[in-house]
Protein backbone atom coordinates (compact mmCIF):
# COMPACT_ATOMS: atom_id res chain seq x y z
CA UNK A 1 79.23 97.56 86.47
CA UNK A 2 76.07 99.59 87.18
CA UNK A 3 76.09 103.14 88.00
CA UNK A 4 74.94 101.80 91.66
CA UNK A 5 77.37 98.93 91.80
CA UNK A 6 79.81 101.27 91.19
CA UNK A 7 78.83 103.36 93.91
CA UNK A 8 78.09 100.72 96.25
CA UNK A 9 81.53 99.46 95.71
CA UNK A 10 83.16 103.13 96.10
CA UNK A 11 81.34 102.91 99.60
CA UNK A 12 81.92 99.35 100.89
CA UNK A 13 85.58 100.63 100.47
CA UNK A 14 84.87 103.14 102.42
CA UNK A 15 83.46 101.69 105.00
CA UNK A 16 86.16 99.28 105.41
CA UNK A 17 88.71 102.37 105.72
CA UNK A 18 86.12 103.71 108.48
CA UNK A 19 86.49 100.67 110.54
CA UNK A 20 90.26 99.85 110.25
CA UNK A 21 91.21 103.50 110.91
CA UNK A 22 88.28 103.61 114.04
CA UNK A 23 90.11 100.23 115.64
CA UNK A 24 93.77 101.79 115.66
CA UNK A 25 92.47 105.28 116.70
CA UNK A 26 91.06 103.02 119.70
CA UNK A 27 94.46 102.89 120.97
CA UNK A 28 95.45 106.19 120.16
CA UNK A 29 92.38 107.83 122.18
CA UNK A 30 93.81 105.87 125.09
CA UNK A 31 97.31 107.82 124.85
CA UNK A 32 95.63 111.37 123.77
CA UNK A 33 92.05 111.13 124.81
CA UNK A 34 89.49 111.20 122.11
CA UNK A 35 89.25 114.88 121.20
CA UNK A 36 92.56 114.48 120.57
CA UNK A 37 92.75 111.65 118.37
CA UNK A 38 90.09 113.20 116.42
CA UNK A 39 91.83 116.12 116.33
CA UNK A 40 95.27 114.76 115.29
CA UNK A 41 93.49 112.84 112.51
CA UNK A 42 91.59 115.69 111.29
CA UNK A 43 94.66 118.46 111.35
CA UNK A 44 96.57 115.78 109.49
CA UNK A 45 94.04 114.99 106.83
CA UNK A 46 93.44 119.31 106.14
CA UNK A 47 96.95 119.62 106.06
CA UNK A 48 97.28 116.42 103.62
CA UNK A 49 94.58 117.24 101.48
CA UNK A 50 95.91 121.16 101.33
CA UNK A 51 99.49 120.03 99.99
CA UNK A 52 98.39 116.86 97.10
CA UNK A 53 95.04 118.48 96.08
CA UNK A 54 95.90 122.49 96.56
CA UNK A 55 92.65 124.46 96.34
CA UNK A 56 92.26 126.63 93.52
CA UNK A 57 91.33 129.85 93.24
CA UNK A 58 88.30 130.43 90.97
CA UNK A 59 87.57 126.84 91.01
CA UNK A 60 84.51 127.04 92.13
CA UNK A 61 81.49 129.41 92.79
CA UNK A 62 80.81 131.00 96.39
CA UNK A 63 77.79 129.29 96.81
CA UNK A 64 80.00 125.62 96.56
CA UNK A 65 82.40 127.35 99.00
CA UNK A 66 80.03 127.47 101.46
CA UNK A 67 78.43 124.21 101.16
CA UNK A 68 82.39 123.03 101.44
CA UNK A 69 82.76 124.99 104.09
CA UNK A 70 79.96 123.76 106.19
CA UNK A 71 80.78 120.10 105.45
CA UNK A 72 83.90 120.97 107.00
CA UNK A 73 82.00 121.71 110.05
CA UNK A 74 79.89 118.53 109.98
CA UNK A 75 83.09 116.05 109.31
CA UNK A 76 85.01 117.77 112.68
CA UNK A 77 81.37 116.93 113.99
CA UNK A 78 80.75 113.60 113.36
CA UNK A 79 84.51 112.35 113.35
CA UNK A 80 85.09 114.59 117.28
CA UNK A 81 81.31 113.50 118.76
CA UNK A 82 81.82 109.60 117.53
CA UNK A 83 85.18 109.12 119.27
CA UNK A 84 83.38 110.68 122.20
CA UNK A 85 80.93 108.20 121.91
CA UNK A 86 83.01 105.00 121.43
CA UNK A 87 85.36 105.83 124.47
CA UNK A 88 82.27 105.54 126.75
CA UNK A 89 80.04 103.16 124.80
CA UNK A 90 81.02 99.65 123.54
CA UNK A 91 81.89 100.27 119.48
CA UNK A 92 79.02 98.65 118.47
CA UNK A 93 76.02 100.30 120.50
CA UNK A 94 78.03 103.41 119.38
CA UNK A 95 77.91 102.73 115.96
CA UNK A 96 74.16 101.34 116.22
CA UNK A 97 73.02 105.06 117.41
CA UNK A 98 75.14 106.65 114.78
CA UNK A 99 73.88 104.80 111.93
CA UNK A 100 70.06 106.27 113.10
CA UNK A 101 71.53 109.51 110.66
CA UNK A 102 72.06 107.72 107.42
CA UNK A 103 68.74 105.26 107.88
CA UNK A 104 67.14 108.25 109.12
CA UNK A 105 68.12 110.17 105.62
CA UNK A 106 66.96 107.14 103.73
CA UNK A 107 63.55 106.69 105.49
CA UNK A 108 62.96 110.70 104.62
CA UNK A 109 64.75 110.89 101.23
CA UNK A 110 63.78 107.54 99.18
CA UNK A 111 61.45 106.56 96.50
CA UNK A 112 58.23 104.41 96.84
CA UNK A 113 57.43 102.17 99.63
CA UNK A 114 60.32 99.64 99.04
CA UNK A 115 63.08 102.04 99.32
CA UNK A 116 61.39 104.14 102.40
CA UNK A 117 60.24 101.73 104.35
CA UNK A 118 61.11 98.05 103.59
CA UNK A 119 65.21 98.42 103.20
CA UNK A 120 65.67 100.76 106.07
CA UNK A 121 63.31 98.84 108.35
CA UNK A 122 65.07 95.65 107.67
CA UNK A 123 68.42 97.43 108.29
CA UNK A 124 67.53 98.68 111.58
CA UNK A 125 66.26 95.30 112.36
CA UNK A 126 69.44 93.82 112.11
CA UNK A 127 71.91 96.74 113.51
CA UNK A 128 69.53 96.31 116.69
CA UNK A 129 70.12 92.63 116.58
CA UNK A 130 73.81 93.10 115.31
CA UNK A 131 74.88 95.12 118.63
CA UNK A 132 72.41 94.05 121.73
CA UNK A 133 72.06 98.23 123.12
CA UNK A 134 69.44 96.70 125.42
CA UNK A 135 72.03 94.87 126.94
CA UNK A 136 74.40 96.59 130.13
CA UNK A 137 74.10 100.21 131.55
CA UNK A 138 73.46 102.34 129.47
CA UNK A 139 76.13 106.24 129.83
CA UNK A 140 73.65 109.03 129.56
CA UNK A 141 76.56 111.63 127.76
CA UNK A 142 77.70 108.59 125.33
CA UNK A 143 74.56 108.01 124.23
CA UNK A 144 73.98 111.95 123.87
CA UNK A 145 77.40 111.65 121.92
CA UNK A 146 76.60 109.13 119.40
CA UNK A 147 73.22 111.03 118.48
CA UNK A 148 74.79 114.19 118.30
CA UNK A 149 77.28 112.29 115.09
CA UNK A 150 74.18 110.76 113.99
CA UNK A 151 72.39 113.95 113.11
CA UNK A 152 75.41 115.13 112.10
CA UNK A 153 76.22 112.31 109.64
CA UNK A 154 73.11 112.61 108.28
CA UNK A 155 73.61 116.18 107.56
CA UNK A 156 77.66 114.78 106.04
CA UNK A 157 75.71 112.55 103.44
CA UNK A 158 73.43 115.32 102.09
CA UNK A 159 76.47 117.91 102.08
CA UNK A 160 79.00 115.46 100.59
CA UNK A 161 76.73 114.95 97.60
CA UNK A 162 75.92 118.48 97.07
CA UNK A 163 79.71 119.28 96.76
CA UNK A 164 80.03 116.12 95.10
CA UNK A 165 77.64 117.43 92.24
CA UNK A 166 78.85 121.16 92.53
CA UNK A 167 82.56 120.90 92.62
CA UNK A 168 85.19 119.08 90.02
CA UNK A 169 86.94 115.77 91.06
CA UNK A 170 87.64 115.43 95.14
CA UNK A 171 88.51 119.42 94.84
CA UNK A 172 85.97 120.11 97.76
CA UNK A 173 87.70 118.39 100.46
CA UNK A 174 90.74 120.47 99.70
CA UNK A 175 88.66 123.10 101.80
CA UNK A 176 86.47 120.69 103.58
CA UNK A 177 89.18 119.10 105.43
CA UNK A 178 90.90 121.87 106.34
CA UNK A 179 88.04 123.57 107.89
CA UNK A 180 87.42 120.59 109.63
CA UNK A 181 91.06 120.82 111.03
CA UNK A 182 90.23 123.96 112.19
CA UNK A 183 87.00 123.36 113.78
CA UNK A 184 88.82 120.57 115.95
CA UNK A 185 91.81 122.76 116.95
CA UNK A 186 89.37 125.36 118.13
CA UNK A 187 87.30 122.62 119.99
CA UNK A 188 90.12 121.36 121.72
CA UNK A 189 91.63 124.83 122.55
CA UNK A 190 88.25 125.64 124.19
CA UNK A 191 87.63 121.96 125.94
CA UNK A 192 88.54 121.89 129.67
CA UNK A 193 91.02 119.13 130.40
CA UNK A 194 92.56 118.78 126.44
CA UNK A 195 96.13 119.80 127.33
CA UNK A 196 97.78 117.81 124.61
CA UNK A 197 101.40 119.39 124.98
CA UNK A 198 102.40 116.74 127.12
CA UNK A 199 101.62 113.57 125.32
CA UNK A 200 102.18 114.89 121.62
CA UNK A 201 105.88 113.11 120.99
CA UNK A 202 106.97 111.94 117.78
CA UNK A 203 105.85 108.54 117.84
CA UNK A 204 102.23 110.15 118.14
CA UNK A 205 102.40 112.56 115.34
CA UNK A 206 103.80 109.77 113.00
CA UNK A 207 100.36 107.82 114.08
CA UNK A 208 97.88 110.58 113.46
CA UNK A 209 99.24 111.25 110.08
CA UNK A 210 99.17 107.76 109.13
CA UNK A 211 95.72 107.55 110.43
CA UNK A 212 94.38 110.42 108.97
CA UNK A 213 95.13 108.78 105.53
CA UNK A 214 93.29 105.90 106.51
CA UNK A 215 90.39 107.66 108.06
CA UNK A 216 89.04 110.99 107.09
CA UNK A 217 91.01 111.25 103.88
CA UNK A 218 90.78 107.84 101.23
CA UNK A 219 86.85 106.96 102.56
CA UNK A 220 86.11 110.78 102.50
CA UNK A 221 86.73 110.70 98.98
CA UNK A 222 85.57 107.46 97.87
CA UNK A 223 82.07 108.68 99.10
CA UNK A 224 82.11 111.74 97.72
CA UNK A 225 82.79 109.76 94.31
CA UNK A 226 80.04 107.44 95.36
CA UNK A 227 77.25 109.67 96.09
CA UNK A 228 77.91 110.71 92.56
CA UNK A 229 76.31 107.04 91.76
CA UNK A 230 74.00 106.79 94.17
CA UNK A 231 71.20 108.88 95.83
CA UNK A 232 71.19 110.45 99.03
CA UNK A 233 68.52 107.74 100.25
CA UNK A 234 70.39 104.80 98.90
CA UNK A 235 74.08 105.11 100.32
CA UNK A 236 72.43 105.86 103.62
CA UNK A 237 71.37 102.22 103.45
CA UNK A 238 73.87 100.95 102.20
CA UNK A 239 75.89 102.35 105.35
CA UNK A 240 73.81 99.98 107.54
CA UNK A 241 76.56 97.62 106.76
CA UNK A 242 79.37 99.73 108.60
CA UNK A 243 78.23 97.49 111.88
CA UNK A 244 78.96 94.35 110.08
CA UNK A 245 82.08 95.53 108.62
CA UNK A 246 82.77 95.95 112.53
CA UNK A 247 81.96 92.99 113.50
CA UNK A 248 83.70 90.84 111.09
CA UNK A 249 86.96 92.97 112.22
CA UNK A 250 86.40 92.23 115.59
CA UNK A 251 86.32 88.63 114.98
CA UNK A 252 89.09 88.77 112.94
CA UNK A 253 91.45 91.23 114.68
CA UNK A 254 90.48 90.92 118.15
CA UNK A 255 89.22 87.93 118.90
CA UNK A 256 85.19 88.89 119.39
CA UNK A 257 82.82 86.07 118.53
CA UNK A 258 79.85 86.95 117.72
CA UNK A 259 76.34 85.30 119.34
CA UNK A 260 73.58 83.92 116.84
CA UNK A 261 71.28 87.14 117.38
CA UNK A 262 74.36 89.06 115.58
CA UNK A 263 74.89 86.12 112.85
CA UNK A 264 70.85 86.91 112.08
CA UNK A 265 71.46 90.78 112.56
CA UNK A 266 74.15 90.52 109.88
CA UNK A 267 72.49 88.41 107.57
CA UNK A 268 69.37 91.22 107.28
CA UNK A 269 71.77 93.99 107.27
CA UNK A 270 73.46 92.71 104.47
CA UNK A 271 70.18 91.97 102.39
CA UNK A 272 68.92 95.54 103.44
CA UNK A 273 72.52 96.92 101.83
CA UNK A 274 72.20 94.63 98.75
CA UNK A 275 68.30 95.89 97.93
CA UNK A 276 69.30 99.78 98.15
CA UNK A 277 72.18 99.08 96.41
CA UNK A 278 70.01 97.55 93.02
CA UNK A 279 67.40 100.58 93.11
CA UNK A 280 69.35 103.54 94.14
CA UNK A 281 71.39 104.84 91.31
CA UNK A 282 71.32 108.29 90.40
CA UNK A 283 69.80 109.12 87.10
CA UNK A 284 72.67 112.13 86.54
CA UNK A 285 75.27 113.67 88.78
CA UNK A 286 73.95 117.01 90.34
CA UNK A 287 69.96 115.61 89.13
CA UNK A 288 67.03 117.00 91.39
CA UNK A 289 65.47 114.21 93.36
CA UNK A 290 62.58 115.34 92.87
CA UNK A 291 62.12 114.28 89.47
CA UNK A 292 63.54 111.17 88.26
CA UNK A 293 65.72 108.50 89.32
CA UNK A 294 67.13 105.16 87.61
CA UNK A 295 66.80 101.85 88.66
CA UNK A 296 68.57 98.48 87.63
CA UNK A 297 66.53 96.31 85.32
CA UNK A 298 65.50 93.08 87.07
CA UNK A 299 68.04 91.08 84.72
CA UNK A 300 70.57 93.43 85.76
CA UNK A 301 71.62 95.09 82.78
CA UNK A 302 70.96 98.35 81.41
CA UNK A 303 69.55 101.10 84.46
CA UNK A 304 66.60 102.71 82.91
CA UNK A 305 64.82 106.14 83.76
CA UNK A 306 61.63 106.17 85.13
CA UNK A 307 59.45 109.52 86.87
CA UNK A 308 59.70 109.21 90.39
């Protein structure tokens, strides 16, 4: 496989995590709220993440530690504002205004008028088609909700690949996802109305940790692998198929049938994810963007470097 295959694959994995794990924490938030199923999952992924991978001292340089640190920040972001979101928005409109972060990061981040323009354009197309936002009223602070985890996925990409260059194997989310634990207990400590003593029994804690495996921990580190393949501007694109990964689990799982405007939205998405995904390998893990990248051969075998 390509270095961008590979990548691609790494995040269509990913993505598929994402939306299983999103679906069941569905039914969680309405037994702990949403803070607190985005807390559970969180707490439970730092505290997984802390005993298998077990940070090392000296393993890498302060200036990694902080860019692990603040993606900490962002993943307690995005994960605690997007369960917001879908608890007052249908899932897809949610997940429409979220995805604005990684098209937004490949409109400002990609290479030549294809890869700016055409992909991302034909991706929003079809997420717009894909979930109907026009359609229904329209809640003002779920709307403000699912921007807020769009600016701050955008921000996740660009952080998760900077660790990703910067730090050996999936060692960065062994302080990543703990400071994302802690960023969620403090939210919730400080949140009027997120009294979660009386609702936290057994049966719940059992949940959250299974969920937390599911959804921050396996995609969290398949991307991190992925944006190791694939540039910043490229796996933002190829993210535009996280709606159609969600609705092809709601028609599967829960019965949703989608109309022909979503059959067309998913056909462009899926185009838009299969062009980024055959020009947007990286040239070298940890390259600067701003000098070369590689791009798959039009017979599809060997990548080869050309100046940007």
């Amino acid at each position: 496989m390509s270095t961008a295959r590979t990548g691609a694959s790494l995040a269509l994995a990913s993505m598929l995590c994402v939306q299983l794990g999103i679906a069941v924490s569905v039914g969680l938030a309405g037994r702990v709220g949403p803070d607190g199923a985005a807390w559970l999952r969180l707490v439970w992924a730092g505290l997984i993440t802390l005993v298998v991978l077990r940070p090392r001292r000296g393993s890498m340089s302060g200036r990694a530690l902080r860019t692990c640190v603040a993606l900490g920040v962002i993943t307690a972001g995005v994960t605690m504002l997007f369960m917001v979101a879908v608890s007052r928005l249908p899932m897809g409109t949610a997940s429409a205004l979220e995805f604005l972060g990684p098209l937004s990061v490949a409109v400002l981040r990609g290479r030549g008028v294809v890869a700016r323009l055409a992909w991302p354009l034909l991706a929003g197309a079809g997420v717009l088609l894909l979930t109907e936002p026009w359609r229904g009223d329209v809640d003002v602070f779920g709307v403000a909700a699912a921007l807020a985890a769009a600016a701050c996925w955008a921000g996740y990409i660009v952080l998760t690949q900077r660790v990703g260059d910067e730090v050996e194997g999936v060692q960065g989310l062994a302080v990543s996802m703990p400071v994302a634990g802690l960023v969620a207990t403090g939210t919730v400590l400080v949140l009027p109305g997120s009294d979660l003593a009386g609702v936290l029994t057994w049966e719940v804690l059992l949940l959250g940790a299974g969920l937390a495996v599911l959804l921050p921990v396996v995609p969290f580190a398949l991307e991190m692998v992925a944006l190791r393949h694939l540039t910043a501007a490229a796996f933002g694109t190829i993210m535009c198929l996280e709606p159609a990964i969600a609705l092809v689990i709601g028609l599967v799982l829960l019965g949703q049938l989608p109309g022909p405007g979503a059959v067309v939205g998913l056909v462009l998405v899926v185009a838009a994810g299969l062009g980024a995904e055959r020009s947007g390998a990286r040239a070298a893990a940890g390259e600067d963007d701003a000098t070369e990248q590689v791009v798959v051969s039009a017979s599809g075998d060997e990548p080869g470097t050309v100046p940007r």
